[in-house]
Structure formats: C-alpha cells, structure tokens
N, C-alpha and C. Protein backbone atom coordinates (compact mmCIF):
# COMPACT_ATOMS: atom_id res chain seq x y z
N UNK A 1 1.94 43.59 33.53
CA UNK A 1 2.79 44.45 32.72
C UNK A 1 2.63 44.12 31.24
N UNK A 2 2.73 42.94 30.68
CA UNK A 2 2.55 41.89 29.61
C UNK A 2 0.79 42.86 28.73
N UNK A 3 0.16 43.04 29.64
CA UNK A 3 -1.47 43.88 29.16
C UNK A 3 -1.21 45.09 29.13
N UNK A 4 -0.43 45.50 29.90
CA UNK A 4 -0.16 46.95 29.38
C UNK A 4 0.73 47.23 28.50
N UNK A 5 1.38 46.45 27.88
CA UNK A 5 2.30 46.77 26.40
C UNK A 5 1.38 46.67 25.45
N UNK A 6 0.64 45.50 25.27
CA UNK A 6 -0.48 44.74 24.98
C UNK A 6 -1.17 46.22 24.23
N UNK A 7 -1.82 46.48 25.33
CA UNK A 7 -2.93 47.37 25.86
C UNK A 7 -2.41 49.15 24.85
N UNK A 8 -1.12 49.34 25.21
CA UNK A 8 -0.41 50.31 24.57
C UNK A 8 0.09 50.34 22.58
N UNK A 9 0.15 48.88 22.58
CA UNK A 9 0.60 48.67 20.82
C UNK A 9 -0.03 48.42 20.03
N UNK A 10 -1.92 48.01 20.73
CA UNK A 10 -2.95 47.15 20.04
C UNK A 10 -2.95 48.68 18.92
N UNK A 11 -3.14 49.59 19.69
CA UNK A 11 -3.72 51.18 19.11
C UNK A 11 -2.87 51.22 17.96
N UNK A 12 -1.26 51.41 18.16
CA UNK A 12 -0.32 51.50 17.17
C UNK A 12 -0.31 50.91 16.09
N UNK A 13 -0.49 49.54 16.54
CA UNK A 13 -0.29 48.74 15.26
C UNK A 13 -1.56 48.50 14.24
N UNK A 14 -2.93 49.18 15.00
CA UNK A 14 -4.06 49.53 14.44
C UNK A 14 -3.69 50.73 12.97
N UNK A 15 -2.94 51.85 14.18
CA UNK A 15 -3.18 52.89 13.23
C UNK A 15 -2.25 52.72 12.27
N UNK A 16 -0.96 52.22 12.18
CA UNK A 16 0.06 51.72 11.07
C UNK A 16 -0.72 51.23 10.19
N UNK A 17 -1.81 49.93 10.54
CA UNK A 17 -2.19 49.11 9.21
C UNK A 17 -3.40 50.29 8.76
N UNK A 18 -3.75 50.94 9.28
CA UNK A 18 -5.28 51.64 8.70
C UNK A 18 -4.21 52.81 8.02
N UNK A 19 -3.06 53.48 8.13
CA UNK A 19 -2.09 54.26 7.51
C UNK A 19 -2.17 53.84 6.15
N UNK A 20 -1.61 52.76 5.91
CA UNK A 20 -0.97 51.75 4.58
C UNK A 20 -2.38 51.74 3.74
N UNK A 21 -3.25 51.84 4.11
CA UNK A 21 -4.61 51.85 3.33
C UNK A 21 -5.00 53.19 2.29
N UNK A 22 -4.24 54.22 3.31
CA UNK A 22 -4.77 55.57 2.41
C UNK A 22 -3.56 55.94 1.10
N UNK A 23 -3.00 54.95 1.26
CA UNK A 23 -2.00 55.23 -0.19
C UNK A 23 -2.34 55.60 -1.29
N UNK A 24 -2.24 56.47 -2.03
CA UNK A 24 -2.91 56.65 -3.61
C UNK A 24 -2.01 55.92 -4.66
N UNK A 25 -2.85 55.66 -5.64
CA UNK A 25 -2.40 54.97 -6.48
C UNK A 25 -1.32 55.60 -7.56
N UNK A 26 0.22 55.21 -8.14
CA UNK A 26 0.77 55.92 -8.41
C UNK A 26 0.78 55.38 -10.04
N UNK A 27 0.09 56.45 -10.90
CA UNK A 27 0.04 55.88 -11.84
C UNK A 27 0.58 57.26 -13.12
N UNK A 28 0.77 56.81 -14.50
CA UNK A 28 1.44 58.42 -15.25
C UNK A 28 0.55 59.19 -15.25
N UNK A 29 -0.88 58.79 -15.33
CA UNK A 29 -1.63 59.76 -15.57
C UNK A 29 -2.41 59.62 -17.01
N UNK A 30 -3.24 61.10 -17.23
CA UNK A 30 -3.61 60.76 -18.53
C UNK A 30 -3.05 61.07 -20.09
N UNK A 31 -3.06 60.87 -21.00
CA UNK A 31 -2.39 61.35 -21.67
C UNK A 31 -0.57 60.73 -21.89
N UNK A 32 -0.22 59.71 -21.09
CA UNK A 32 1.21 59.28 -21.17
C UNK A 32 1.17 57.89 -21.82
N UNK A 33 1.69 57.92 -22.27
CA UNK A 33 2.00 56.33 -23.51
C UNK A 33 3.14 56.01 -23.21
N UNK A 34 3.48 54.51 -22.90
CA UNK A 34 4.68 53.67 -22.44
C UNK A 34 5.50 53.36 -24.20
N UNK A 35 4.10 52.95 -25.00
CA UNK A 35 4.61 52.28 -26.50
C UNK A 35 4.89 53.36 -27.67
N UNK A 36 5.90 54.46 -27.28
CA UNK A 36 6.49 54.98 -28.40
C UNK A 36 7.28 55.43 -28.05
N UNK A 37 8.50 55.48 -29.32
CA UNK A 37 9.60 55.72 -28.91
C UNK A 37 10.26 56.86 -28.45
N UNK A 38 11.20 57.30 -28.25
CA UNK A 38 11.95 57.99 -27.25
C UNK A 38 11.87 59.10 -28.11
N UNK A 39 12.35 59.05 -29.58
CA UNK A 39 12.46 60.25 -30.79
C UNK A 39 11.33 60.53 -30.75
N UNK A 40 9.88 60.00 -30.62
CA UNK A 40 8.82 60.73 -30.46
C UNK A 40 8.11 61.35 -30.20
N UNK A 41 9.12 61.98 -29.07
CA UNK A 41 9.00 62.79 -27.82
C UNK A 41 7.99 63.90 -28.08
N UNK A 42 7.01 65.10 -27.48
CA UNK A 42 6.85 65.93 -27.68
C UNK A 42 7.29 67.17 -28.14
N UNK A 43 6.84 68.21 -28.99
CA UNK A 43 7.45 69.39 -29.63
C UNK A 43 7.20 70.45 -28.01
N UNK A 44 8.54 71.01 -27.00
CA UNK A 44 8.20 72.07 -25.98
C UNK A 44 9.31 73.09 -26.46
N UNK A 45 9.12 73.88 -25.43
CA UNK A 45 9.75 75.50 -25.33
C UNK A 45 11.04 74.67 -24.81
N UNK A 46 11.19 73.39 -23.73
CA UNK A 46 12.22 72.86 -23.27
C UNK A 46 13.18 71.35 -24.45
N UNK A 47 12.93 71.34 -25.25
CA UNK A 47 13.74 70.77 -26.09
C UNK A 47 14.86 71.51 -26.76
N UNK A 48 15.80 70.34 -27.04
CA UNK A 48 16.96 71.14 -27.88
C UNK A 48 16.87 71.73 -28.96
N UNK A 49 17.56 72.60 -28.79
CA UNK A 49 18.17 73.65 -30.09
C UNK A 49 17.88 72.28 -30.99
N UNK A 50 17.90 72.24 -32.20
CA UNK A 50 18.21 71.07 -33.57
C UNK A 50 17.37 69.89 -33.54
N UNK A 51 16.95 69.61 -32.38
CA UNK A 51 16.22 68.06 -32.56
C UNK A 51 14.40 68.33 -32.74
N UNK A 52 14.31 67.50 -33.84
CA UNK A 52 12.95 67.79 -34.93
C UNK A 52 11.64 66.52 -33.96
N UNK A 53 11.42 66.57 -33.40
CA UNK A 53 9.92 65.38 -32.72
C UNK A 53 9.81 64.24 -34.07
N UNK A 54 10.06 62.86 -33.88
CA UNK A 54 10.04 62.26 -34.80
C UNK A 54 11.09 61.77 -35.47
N UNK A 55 12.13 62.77 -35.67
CA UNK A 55 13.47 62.30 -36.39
C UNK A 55 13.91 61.55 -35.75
N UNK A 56 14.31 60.32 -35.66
CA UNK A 56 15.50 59.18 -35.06
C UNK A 56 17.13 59.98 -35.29
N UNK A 57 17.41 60.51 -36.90
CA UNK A 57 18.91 60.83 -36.86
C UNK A 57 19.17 61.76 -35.78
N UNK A 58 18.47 63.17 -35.95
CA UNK A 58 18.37 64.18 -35.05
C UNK A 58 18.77 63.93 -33.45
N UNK A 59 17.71 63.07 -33.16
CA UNK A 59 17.65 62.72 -31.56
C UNK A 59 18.59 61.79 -31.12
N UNK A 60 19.30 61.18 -32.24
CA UNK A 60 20.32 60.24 -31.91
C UNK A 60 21.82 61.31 -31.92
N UNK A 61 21.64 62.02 -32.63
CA UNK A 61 22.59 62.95 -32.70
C UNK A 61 22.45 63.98 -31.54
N UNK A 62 21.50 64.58 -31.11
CA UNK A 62 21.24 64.91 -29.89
C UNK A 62 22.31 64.78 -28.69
N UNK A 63 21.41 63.11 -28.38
CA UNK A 63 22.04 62.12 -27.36
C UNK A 63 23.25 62.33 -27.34
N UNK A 64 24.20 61.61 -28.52
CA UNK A 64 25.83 61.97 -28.81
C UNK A 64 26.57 63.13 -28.37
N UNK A 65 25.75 64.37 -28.57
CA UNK A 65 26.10 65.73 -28.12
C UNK A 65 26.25 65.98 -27.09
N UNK A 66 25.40 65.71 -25.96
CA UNK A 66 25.18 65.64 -24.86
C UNK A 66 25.83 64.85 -24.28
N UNK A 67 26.55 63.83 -24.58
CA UNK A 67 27.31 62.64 -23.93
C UNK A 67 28.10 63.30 -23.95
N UNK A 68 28.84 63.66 -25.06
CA UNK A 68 30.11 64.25 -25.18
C UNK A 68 30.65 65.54 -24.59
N UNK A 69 29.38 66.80 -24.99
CA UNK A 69 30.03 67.87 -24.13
C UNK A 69 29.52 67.67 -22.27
N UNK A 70 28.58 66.52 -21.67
CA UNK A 70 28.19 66.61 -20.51
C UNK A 70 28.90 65.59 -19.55
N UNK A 71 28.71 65.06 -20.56
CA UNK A 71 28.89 63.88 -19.42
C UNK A 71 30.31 62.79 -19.97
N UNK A 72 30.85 63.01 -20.37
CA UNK A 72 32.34 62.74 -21.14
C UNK A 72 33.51 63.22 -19.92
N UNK A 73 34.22 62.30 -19.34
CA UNK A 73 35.02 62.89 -18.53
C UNK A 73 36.49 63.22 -18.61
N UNK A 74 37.11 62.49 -19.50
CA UNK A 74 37.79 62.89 -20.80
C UNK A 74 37.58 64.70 -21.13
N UNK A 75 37.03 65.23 -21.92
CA UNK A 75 36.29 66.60 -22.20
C UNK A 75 36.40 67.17 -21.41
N UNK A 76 36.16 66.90 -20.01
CA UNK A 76 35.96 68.35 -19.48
C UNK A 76 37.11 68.91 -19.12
N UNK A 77 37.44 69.72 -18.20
CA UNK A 77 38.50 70.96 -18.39
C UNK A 77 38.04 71.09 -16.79
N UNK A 78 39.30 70.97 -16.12
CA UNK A 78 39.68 71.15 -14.98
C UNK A 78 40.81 72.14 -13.96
C-alpha cells in the first residue's frame, strides 16, 4: 500500500516542483524609475485638475485636497 501512495505522489510532487519553475519574472518594466520623486510624476489626460509635473507646492497641495475632501472622516456627510 506504502508503493502505491509512493507510486501515486512521486508524479505530483514532480509536477508541483516543475510548476514553480515556469514563473515569470516580476519586474516594472521598461521605462520605470524607482529614484525620483513622487512630484515628478508624469504629465496624463489622468492627473489633477491644478497639479503642474515637477512642482513640489502644487502636488503637496494636491495630496492635502484629497485627504481632506476623500478620505477625512470628520468631512463627510452622512
């Protein structure tokens, strides 16, 4: 009985470890930079109304905005 579990899990535990092999590598890609800052963000169609790519005041003021009318629990209206 002991060879036939044996015999039944050798396969399994084959195909699990040969599984874990085909993983792709998860990386940003090309074109993504870790070393600049957050205000440096890109100019899109999806950025805010007022905030300029580059400005620190802007994007800090941004942030503030967004805290306050979103996520402020105080503010909201129930």
């Amino acid at each position: 009985m002991n060879a036939r579990i044996l015999r039944a899990a050798l396969p399994l535990a084959l195909g699990l470890a040969l599984a874990a092999c085909g993983e792709k590598p998860q990386t940003l890609g090309q074109g993504s930079r870790q070393d600049t800052p957050a205000f440096d963000g890109p100019a899109s169609p999806f950025t805010a109304a007022g905030w300029k790519p580059g400005d620190r005041t802007s994007w800090e003021q941004q942030i503030h905005t967004r805290q306050q009318q979103g996520q402020n629990e105080y503010n909201k209206v129930y």
